[in-house]
PDB file of N, CA and C in Angstrom:
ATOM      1  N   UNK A   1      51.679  74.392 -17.777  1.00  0.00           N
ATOM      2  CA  UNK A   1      51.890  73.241 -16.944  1.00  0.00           C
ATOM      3  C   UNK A   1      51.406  71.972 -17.647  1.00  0.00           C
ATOM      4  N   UNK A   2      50.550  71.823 -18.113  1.00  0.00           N
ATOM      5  CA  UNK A   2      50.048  70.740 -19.106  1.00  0.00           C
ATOM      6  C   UNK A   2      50.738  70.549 -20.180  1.00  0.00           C
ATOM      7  N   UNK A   3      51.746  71.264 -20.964  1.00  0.00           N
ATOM      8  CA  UNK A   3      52.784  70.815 -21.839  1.00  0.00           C
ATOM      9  C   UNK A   3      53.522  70.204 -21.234  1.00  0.00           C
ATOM     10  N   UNK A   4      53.783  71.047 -20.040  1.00  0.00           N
ATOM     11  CA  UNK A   4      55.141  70.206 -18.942  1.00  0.00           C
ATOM     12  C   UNK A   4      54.731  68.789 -18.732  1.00  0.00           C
ATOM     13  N   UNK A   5      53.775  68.699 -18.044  1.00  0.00           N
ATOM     14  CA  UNK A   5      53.061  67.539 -17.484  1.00  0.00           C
ATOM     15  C   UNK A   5      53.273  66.315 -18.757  1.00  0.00           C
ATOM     16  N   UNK A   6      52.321  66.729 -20.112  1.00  0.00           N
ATOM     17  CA  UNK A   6      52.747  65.489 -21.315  1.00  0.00           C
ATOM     18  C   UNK A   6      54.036  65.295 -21.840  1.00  0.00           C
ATOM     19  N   UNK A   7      54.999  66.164 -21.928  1.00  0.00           N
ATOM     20  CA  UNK A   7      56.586  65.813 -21.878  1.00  0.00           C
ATOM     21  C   UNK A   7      56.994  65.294 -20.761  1.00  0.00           C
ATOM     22  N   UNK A   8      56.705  65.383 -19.613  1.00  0.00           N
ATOM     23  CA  UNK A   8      57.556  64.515 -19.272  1.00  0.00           C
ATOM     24  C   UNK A   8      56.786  62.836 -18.642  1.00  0.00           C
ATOM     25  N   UNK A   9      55.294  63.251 -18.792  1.00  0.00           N
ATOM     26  CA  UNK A   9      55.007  61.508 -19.262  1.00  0.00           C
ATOM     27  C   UNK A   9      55.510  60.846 -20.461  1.00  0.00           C
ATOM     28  N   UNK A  10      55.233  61.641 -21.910  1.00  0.00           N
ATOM     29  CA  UNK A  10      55.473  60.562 -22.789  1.00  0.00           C
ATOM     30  C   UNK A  10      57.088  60.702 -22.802  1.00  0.00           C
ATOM     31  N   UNK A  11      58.130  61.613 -22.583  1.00  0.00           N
ATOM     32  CA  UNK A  11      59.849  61.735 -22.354  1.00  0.00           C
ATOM     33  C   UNK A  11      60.264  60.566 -21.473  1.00  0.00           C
ATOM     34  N   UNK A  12      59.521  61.455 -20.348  1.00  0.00           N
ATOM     35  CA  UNK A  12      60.427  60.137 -19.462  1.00  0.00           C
ATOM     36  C   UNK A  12      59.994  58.991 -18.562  1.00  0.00           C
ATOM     37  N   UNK A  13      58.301  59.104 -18.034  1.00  0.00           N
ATOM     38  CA  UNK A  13      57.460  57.863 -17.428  1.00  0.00           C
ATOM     39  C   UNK A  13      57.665  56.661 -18.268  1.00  0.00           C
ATOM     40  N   UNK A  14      56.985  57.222 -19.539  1.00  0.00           N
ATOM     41  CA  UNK A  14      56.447  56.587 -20.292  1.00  0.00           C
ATOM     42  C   UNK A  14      57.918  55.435 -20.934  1.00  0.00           C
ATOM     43  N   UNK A  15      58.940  56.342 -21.026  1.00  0.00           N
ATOM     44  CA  UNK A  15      60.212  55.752 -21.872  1.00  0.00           C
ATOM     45  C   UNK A  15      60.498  54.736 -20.495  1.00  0.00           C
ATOM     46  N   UNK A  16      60.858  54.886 -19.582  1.00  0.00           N
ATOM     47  CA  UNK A  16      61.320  54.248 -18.187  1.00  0.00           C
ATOM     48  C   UNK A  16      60.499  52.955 -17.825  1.00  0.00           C
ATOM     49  N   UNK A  17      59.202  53.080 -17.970  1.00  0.00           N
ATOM     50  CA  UNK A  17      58.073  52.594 -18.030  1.00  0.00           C
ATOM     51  C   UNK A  17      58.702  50.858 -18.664  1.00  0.00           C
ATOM     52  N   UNK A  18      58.449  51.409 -19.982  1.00  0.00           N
ATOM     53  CA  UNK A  18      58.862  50.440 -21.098  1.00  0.00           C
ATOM     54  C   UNK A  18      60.045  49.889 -20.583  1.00  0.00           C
ATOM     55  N   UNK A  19      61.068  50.614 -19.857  1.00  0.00           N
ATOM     56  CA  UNK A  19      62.608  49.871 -19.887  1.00  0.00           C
ATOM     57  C   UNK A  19      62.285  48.566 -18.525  1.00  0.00           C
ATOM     58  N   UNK A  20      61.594  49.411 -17.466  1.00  0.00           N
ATOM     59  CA  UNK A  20      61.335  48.824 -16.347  1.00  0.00           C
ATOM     60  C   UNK A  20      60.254  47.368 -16.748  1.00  0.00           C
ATOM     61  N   UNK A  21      59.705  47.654 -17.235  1.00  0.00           N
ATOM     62  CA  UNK A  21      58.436  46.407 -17.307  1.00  0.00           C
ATOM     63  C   UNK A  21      58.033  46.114 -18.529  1.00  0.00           C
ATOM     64  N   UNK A  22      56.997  45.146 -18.427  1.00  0.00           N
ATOM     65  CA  UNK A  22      56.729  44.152 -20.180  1.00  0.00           C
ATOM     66  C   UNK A  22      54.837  44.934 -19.999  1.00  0.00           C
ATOM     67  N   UNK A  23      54.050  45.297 -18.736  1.00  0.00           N
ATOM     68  CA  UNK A  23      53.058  45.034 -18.613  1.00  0.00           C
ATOM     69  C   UNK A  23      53.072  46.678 -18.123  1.00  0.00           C
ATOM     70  N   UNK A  24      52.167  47.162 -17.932  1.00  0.00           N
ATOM     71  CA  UNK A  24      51.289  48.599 -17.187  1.00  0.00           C
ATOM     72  C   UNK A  24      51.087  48.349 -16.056  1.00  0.00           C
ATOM     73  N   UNK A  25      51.578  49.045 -15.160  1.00  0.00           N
ATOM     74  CA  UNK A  25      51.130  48.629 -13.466  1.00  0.00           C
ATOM     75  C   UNK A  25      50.056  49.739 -13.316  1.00  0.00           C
ATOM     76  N   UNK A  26      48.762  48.929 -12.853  1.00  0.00           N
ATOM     77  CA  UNK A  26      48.087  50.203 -11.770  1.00  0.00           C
ATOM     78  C   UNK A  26      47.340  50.063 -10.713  1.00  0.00           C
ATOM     79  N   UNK A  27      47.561  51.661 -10.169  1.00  0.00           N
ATOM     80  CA  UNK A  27      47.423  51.075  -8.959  1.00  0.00           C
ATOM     81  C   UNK A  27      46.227  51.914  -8.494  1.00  0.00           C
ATOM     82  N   UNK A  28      45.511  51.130  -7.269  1.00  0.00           N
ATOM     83  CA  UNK A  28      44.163  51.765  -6.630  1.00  0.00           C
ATOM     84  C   UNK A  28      44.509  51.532  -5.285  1.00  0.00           C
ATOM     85  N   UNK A  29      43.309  52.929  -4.688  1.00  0.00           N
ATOM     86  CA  UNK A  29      43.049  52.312  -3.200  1.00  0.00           C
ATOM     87  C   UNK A  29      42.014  51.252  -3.197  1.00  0.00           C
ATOM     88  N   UNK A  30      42.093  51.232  -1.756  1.00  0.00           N
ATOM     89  CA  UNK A  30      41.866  49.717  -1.160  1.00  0.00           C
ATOM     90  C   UNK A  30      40.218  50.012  -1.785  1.00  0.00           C
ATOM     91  N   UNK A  31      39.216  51.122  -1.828  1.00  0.00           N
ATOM     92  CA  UNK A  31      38.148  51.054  -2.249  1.00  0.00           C
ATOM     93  C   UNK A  31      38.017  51.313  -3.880  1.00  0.00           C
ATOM     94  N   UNK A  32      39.286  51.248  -4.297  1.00  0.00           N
ATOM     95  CA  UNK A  32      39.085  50.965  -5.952  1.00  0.00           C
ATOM     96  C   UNK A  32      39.422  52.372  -6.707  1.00  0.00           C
ATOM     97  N   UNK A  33      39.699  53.187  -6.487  1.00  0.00           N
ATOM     98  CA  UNK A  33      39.736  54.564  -7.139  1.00  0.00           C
ATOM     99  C   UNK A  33      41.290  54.581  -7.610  1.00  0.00           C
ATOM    100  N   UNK A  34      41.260  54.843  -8.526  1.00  0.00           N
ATOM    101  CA  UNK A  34      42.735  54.799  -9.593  1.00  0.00           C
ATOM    102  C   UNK A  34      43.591  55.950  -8.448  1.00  0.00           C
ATOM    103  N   UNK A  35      45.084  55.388  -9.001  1.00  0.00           N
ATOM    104  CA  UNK A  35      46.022  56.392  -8.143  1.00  0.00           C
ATOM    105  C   UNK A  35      47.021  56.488  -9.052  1.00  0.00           C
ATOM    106  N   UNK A  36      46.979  57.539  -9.883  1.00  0.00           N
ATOM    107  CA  UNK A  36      47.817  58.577 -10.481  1.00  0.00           C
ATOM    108  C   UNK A  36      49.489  58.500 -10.379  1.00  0.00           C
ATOM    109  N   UNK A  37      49.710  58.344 -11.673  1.00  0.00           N
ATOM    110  CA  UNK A  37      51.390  57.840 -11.722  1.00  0.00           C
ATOM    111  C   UNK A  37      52.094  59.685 -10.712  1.00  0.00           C
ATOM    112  N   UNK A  38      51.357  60.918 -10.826  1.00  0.00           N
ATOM    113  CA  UNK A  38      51.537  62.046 -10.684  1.00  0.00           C
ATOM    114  C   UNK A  38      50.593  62.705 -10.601  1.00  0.00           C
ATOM    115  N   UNK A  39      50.757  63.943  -8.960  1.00  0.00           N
ATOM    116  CA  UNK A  39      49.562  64.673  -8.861  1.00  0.00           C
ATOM    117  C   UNK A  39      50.402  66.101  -9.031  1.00  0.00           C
ATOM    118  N   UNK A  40      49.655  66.959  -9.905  1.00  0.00           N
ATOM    119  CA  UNK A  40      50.110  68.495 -10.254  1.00  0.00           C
ATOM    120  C   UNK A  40      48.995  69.277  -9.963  1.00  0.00           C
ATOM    121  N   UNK A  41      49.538  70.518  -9.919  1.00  0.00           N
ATOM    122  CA  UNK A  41      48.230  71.485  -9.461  1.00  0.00           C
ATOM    123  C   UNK A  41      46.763  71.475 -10.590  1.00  0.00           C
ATOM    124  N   UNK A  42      47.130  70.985 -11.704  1.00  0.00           N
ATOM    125  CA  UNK A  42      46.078  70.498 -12.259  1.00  0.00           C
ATOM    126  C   UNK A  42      44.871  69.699 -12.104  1.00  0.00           C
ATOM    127  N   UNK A  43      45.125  68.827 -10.770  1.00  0.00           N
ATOM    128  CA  UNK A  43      44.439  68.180 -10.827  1.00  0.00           C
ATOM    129  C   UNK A  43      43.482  68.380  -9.415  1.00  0.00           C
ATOM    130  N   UNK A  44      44.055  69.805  -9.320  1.00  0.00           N
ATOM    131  CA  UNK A  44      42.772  70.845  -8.344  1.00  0.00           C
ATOM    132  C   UNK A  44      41.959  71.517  -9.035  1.00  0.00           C
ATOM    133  N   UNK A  45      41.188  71.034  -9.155  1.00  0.00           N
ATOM    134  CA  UNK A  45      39.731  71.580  -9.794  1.00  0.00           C
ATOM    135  C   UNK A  45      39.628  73.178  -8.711  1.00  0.00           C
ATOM    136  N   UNK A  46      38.951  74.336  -9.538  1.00  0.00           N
ATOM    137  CA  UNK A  46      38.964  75.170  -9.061  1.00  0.00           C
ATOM    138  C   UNK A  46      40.478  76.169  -8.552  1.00  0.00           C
ATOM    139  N   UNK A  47      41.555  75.964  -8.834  1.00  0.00           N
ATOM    140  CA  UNK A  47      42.466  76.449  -8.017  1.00  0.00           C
ATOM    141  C   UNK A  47      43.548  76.558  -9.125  1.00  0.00           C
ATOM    142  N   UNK A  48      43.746  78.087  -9.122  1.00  0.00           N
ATOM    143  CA  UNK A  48      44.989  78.790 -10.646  1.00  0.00           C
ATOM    144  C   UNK A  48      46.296  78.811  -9.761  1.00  0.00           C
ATOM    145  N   UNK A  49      46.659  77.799 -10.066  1.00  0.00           N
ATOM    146  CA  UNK A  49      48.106  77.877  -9.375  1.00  0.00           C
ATOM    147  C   UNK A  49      48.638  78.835  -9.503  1.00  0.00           C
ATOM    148  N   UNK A  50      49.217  79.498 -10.606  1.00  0.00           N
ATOM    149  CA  UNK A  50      49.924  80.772 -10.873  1.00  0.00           C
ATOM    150  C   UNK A  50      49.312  82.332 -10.046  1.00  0.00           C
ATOM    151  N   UNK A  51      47.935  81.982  -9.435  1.00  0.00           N
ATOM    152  CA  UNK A  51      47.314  83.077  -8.814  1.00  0.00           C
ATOM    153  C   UNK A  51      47.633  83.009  -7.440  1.00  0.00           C
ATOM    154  N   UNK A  52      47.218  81.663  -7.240  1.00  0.00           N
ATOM    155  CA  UNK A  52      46.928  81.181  -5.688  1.00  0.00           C
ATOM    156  C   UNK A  52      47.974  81.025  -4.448  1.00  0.00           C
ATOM    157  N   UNK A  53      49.059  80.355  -5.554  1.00  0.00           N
ATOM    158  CA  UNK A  53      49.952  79.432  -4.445  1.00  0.00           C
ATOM    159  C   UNK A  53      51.174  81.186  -4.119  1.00  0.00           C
TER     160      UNK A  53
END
């Protein structure tokens, strides 16, 4: 899943990214905590997707 995950940021976010805008957008909640262009089961601490789900 983490190969998946960096192909298709640097393939296709990242390429789209560039076409769409001159600058990096990011974004937070209202109390400041970064919000993730993408959430994958990776980013459950504790939890083997391939076991669990």
């Amino acid at each position: 899943m983490k190969h998946s995950f960096s192909h298709w940021k640097a393939e296709k976010y990242d390429k789209a990214l560039k076409k769409a805008s001159s600058k990096k957008m990011e974004y937070t909640t209202i109390s400041g905590k970064e919000i993730k262009e993408l959430y994958t089961p990776l980013d459950l601490d504790g939890f083997d997707y391939l076991k669990q789900l």
